[in-house]
C-alpha atoms as a PDB file:
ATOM      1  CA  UNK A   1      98.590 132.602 133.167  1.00  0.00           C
ATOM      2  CA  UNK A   2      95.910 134.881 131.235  1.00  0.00           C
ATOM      3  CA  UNK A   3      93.543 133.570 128.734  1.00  0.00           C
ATOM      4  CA  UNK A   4      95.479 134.930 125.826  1.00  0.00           C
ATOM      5  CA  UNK A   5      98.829 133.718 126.797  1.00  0.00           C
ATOM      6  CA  UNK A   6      97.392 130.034 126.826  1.00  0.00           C
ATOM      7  CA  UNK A   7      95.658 130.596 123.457  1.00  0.00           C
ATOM      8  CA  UNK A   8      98.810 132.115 122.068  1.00  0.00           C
ATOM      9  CA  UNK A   9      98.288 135.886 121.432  1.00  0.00           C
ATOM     10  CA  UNK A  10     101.145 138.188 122.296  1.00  0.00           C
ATOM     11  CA  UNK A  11     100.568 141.551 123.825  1.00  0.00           C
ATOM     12  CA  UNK A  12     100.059 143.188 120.558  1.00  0.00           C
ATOM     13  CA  UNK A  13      97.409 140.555 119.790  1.00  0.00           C
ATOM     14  CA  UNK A  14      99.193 138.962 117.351  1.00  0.00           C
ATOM     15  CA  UNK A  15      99.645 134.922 117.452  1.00  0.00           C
ATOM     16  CA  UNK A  16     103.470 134.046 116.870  1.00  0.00           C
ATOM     17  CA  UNK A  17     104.161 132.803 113.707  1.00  0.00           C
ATOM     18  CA  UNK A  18     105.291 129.871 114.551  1.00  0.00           C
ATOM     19  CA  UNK A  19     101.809 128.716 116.054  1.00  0.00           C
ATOM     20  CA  UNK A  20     100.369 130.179 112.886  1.00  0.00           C
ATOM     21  CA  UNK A  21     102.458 127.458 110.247  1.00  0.00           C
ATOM     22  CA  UNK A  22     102.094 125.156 112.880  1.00  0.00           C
ATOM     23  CA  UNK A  23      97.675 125.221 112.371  1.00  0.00           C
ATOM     24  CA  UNK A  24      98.345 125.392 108.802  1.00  0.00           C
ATOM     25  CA  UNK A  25     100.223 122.319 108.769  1.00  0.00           C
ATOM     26  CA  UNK A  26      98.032 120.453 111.153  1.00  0.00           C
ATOM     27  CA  UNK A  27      95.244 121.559 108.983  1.00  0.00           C
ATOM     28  CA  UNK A  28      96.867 120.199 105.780  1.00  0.00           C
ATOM     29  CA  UNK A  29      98.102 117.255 106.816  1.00  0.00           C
ATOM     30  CA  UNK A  30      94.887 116.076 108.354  1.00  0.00           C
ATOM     31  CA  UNK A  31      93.193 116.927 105.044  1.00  0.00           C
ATOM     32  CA  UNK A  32      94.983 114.738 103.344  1.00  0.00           C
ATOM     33  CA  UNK A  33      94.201 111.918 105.637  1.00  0.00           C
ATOM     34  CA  UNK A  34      91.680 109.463 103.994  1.00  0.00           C
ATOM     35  CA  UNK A  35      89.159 107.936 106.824  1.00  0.00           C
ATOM     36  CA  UNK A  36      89.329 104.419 107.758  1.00  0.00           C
ATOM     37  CA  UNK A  37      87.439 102.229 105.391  1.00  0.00           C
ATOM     38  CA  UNK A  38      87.093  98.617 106.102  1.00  0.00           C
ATOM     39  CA  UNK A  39      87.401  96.092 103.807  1.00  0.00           C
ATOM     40  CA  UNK A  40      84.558  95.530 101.225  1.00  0.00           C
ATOM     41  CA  UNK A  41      82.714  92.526 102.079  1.00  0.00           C
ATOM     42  CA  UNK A  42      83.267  88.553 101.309  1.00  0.00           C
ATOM     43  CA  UNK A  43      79.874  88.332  99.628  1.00  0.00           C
ATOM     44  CA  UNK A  44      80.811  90.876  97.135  1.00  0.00           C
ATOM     45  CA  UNK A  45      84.608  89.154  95.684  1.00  0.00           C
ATOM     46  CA  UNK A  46      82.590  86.479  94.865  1.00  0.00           C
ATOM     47  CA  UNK A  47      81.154  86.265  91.080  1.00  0.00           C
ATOM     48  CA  UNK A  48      79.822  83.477  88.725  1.00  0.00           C
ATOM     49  CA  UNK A  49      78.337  84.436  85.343  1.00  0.00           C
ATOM     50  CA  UNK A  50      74.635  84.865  85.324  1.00  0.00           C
ATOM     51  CA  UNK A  51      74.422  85.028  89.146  1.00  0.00           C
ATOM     52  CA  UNK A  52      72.875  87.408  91.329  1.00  0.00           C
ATOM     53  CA  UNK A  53      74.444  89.184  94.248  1.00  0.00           C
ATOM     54  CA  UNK A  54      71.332  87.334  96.011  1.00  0.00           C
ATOM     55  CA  UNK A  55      72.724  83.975  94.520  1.00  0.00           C
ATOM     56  CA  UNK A  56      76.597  84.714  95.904  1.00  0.00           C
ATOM     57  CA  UNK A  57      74.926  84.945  98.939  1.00  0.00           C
ATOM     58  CA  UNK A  58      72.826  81.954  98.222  1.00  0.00           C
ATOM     59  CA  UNK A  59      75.559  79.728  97.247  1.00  0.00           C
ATOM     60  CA  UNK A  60      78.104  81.159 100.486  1.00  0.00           C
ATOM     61  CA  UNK A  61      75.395  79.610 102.873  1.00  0.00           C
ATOM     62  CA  UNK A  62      75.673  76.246 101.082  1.00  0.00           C
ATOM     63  CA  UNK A  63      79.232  76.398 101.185  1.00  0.00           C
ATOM     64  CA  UNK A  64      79.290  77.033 105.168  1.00  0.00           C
ATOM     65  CA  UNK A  65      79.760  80.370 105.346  1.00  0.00           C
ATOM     66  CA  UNK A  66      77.894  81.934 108.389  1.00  0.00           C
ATOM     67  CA  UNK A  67      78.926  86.020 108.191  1.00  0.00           C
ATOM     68  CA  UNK A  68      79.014  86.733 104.552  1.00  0.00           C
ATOM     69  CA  UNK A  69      81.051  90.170 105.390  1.00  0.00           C
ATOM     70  CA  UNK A  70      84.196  88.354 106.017  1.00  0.00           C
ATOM     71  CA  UNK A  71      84.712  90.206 109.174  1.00  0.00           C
ATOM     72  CA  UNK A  72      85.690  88.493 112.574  1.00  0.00           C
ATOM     73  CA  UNK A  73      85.660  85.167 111.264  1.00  0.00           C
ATOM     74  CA  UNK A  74      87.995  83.107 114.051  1.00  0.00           C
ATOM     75  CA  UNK A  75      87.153  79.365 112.317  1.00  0.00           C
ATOM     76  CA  UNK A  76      89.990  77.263 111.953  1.00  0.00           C
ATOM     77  CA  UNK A  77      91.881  77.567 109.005  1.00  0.00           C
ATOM     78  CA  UNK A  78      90.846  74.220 107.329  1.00  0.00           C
ATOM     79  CA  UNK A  79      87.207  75.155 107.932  1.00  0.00           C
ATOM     80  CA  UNK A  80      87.849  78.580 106.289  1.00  0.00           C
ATOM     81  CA  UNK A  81      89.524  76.902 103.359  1.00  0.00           C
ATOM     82  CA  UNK A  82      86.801  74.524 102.598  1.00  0.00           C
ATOM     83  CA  UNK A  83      84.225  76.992 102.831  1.00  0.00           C
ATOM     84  CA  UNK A  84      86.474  78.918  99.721  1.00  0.00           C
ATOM     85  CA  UNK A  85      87.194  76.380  97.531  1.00  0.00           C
ATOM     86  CA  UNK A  86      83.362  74.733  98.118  1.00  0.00           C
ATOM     87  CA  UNK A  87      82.509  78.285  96.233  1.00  0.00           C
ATOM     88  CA  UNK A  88      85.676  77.596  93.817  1.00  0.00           C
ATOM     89  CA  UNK A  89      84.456  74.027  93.294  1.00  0.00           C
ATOM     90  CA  UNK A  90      80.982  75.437  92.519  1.00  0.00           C
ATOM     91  CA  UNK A  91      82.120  77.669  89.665  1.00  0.00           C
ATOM     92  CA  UNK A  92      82.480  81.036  91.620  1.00  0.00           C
ATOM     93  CA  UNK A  93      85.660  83.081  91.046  1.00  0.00           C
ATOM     94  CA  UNK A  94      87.233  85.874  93.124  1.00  0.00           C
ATOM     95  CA  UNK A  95      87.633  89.381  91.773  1.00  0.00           C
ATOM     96  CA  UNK A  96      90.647  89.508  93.469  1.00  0.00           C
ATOM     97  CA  UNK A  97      91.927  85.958  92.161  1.00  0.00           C
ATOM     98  CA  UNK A  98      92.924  84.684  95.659  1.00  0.00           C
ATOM     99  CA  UNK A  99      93.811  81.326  95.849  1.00  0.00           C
ATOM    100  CA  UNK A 100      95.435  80.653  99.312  1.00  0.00           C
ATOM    101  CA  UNK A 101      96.632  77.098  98.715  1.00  0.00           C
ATOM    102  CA  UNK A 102      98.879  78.456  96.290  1.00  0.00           C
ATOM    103  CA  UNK A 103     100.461  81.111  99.200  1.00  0.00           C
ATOM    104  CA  UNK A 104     102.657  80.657 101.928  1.00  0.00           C
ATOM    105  CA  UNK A 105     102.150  78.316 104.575  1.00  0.00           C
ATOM    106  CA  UNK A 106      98.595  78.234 104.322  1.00  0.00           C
ATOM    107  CA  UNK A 107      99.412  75.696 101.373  1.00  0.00           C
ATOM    108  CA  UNK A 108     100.841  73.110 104.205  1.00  0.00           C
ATOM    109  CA  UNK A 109      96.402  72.530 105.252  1.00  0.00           C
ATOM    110  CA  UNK A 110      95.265  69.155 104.126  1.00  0.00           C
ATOM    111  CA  UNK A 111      92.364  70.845 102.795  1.00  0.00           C
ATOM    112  CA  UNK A 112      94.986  71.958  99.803  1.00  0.00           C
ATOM    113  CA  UNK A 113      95.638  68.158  98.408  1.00  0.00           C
ATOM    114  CA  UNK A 114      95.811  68.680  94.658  1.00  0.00           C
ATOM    115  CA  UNK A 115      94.749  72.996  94.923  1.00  0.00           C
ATOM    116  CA  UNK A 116      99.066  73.568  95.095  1.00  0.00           C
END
């Protein structure tokens, strides 16, 4: 097999047209292809008014919270749900108004006595 045979050029030096939609279409759907962006981090869902990023960060620590990204965390659930509501119990709010104890089977944790 020559060189231009496995690249795709005929005789006449031509590339089939066939090959030719097919790189257009590779090369539009992959532009429309976002790249993988992770989730924003833990430390930044949190807000209280008049508090700093710093003090989000601050007050996480307190709460137990030992990677303020979010990421990875394999604590058991009721550790992970007393580390949230210690920041809900502190005055901190989510942007994204989770409340876990009030989804699923999550809410079944003793942790969420009197959060349902």
């Amino acid at each position: 097999m020559s060189f231009q045979t496995l690249i795709g050029l005929t005789p006449s030096g031509l590339r089939p047209p066939c090959v030719v939609a097919w790189v257009l279409l590779s090369a539009s759907a992959l532009s429309a292809c976002t790249p993988f962006q992770p989730p924003p981090p833990d430390f930044s869902r949190w807000y209280k008014s008049g508090v700093s990023l710093d003090g989000v960060k601050t007050a996480m620590r307190a709460c137990g919270y030992d990677n303020l990204d979010g990421g990875g965390d394999r604590s058991p659930v009721d550790i992970r749900l007393t580390r949230f509501y210690c920041m809900k119990d502190g005055g901190f709010k989510r942007k994204d108004k989770l409340d876990p104890c009030k989804a699923g089977r999550i809410s079944e944790s003793p942790v969420c006595e009197g959060r349902r």
